[in-house]
N, C-alpha and C. Protein backbone atom coordinates (compact mmCIF):
# COMPACT_ATOMS: atom_id res chain seq x y z
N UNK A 1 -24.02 -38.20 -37.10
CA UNK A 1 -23.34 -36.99 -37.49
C UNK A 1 -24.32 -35.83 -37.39
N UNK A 2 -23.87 -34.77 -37.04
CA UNK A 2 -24.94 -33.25 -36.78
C UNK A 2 -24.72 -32.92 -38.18
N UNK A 3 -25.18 -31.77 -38.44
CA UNK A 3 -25.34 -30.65 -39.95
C UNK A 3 -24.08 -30.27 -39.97
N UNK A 4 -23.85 -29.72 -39.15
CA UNK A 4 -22.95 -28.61 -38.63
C UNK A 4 -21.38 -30.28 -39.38
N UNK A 5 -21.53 -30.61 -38.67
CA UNK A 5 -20.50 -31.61 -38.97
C UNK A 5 -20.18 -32.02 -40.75
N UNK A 6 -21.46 -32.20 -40.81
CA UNK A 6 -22.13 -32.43 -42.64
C UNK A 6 -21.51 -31.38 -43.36
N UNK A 7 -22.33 -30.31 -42.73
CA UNK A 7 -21.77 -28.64 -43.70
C UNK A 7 -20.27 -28.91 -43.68
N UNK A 8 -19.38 -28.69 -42.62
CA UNK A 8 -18.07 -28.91 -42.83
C UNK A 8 -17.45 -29.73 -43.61
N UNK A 9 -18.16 -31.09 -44.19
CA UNK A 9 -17.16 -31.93 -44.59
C UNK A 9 -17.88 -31.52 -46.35
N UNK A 10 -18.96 -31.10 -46.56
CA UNK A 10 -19.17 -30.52 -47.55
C UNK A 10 -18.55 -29.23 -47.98
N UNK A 11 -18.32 -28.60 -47.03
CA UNK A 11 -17.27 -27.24 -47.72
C UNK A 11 -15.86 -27.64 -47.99
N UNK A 12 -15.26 -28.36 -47.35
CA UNK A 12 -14.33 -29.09 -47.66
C UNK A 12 -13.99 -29.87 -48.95
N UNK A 13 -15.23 -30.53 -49.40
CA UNK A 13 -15.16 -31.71 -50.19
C UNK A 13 -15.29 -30.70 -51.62
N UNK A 14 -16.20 -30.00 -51.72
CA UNK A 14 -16.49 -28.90 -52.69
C UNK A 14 -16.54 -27.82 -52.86
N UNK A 15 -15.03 -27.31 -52.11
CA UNK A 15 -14.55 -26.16 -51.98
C UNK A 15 -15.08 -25.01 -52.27
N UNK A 16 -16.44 -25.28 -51.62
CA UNK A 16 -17.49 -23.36 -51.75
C UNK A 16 -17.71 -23.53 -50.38
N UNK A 17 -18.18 -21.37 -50.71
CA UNK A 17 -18.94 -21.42 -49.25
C UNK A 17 -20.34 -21.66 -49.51
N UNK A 18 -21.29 -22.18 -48.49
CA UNK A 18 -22.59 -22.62 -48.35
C UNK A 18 -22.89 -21.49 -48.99
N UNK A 19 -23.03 -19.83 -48.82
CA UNK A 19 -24.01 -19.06 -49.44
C UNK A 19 -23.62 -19.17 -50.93
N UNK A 20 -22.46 -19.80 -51.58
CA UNK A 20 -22.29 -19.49 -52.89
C UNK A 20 -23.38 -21.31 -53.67
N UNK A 21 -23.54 -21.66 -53.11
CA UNK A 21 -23.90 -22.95 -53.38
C UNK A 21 -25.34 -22.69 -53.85
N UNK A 22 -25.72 -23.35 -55.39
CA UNK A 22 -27.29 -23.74 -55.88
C UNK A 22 -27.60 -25.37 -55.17
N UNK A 23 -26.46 -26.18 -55.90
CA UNK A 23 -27.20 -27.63 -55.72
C UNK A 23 -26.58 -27.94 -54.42
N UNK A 24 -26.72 -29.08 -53.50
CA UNK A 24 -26.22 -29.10 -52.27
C UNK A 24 -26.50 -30.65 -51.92
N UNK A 25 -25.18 -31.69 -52.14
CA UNK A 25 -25.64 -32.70 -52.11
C UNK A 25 -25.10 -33.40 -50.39
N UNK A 26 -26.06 -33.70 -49.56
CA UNK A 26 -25.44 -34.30 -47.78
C UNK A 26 -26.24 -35.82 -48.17
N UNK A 27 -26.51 -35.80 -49.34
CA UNK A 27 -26.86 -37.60 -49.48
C UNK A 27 -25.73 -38.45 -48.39
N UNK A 28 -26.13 -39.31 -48.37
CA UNK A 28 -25.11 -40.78 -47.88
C UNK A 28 -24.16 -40.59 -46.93
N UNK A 29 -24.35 -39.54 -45.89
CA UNK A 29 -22.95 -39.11 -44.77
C UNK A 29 -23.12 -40.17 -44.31
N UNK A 30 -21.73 -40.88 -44.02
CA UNK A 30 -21.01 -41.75 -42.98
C UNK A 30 -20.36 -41.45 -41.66
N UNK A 31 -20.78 -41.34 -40.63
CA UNK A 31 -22.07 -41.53 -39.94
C UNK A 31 -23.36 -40.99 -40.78
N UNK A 32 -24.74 -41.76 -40.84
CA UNK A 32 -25.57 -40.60 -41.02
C UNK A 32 -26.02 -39.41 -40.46
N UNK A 33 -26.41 -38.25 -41.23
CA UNK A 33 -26.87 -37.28 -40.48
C UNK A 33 -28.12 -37.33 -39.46
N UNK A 34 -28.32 -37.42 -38.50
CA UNK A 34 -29.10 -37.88 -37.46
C UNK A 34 -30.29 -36.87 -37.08
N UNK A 35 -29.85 -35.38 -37.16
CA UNK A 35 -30.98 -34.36 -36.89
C UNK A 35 -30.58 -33.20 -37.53
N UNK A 36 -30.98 -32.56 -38.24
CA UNK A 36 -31.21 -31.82 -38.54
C UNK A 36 -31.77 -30.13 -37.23
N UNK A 37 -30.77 -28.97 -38.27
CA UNK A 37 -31.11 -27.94 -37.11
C UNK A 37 -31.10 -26.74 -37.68
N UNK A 38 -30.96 -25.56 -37.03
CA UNK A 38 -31.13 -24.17 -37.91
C UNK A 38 -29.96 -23.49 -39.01
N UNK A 39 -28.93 -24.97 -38.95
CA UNK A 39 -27.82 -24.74 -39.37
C UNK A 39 -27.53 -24.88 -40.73
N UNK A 40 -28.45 -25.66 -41.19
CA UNK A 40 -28.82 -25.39 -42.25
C UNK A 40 -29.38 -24.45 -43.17
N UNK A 41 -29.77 -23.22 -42.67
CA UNK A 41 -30.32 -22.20 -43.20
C UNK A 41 -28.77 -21.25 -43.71
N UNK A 42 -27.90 -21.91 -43.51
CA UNK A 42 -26.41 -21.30 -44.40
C UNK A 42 -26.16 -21.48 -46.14
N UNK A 43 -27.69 -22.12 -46.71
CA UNK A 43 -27.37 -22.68 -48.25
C UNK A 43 -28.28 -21.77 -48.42
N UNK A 44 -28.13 -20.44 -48.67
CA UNK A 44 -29.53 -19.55 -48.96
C UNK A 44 -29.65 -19.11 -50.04
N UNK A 45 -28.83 -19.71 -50.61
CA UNK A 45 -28.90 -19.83 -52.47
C UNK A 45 -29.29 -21.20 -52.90
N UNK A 46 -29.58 -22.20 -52.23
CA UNK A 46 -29.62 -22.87 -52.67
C UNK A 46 -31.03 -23.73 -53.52
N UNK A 47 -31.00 -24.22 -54.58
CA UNK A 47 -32.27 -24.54 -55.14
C UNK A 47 -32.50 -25.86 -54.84
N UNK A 48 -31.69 -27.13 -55.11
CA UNK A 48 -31.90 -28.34 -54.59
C UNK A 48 -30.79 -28.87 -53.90
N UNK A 49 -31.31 -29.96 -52.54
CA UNK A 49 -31.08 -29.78 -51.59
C UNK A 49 -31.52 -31.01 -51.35
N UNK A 50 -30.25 -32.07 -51.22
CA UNK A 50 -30.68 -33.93 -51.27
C UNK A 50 -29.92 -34.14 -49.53
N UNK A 51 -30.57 -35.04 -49.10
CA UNK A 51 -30.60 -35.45 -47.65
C UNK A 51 -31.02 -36.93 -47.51
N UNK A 52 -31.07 -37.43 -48.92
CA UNK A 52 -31.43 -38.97 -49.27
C UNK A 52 -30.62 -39.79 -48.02
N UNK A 53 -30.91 -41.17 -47.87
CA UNK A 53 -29.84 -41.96 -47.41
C UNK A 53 -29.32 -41.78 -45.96
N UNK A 54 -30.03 -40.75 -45.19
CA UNK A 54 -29.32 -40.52 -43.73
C UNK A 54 -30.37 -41.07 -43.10
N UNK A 55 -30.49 -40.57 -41.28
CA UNK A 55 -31.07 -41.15 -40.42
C UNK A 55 -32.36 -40.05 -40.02
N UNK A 56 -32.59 -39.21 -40.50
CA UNK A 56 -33.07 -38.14 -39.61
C UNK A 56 -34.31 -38.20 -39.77
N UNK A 57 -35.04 -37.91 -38.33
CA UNK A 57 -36.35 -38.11 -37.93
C UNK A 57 -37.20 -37.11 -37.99
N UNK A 58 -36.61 -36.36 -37.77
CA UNK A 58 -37.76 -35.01 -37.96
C UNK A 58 -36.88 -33.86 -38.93
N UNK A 59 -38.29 -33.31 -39.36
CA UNK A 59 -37.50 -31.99 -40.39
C UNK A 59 -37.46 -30.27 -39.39
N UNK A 60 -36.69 -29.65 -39.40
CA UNK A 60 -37.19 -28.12 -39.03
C UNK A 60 -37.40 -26.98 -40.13
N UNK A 61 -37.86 -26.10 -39.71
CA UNK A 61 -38.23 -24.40 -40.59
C UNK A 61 -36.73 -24.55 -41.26
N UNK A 62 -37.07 -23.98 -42.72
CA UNK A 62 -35.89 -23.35 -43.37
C UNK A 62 -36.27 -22.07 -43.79
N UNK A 63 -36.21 -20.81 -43.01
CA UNK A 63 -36.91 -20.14 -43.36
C UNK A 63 -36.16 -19.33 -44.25
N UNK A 64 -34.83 -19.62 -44.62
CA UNK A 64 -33.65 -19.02 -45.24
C UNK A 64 -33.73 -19.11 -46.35
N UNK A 65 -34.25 -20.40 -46.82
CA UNK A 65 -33.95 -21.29 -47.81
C UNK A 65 -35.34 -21.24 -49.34
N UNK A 66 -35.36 -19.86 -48.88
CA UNK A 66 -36.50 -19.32 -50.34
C UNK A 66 -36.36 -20.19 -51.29
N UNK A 67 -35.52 -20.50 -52.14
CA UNK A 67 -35.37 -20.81 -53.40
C UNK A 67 -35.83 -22.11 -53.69
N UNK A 68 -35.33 -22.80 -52.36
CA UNK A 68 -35.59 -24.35 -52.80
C UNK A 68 -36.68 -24.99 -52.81
């Protein structure tokens, strides 16, 4: 699964938008999340930020993501 895919089923599941979001849980996606990308820099409120339990191999810049 991409971010982009992740983010969606998380705005869905917990009916916010990413910038309104502190905690931000993409633990345990089914598929796992596989890579990570700049698409993530949409939680720019966010303070913690779990990614436990997936597949992903490398990390990128969050340069958005002050808080966390």
């Amino acid at each position: 699964m991409t971010i982009k895919e992740a983010i969606r089923i998380w705005e869905q599941k917990e009916n916010k938008r990413p910038d309104e979001a502190d905690i931000v849980k993409l633990n345990g996606m089914h598929p796992p999340i596989d890579r990570l990308d700049e698409s993530l820099n949409v939680f720019e409120n966010c303070t913690q930020l779990s990614l436990s339990s997936n597949a992903i191999d490398r990390f990128v810049a969050l340069p958005k993501l002050k808080n966390l």
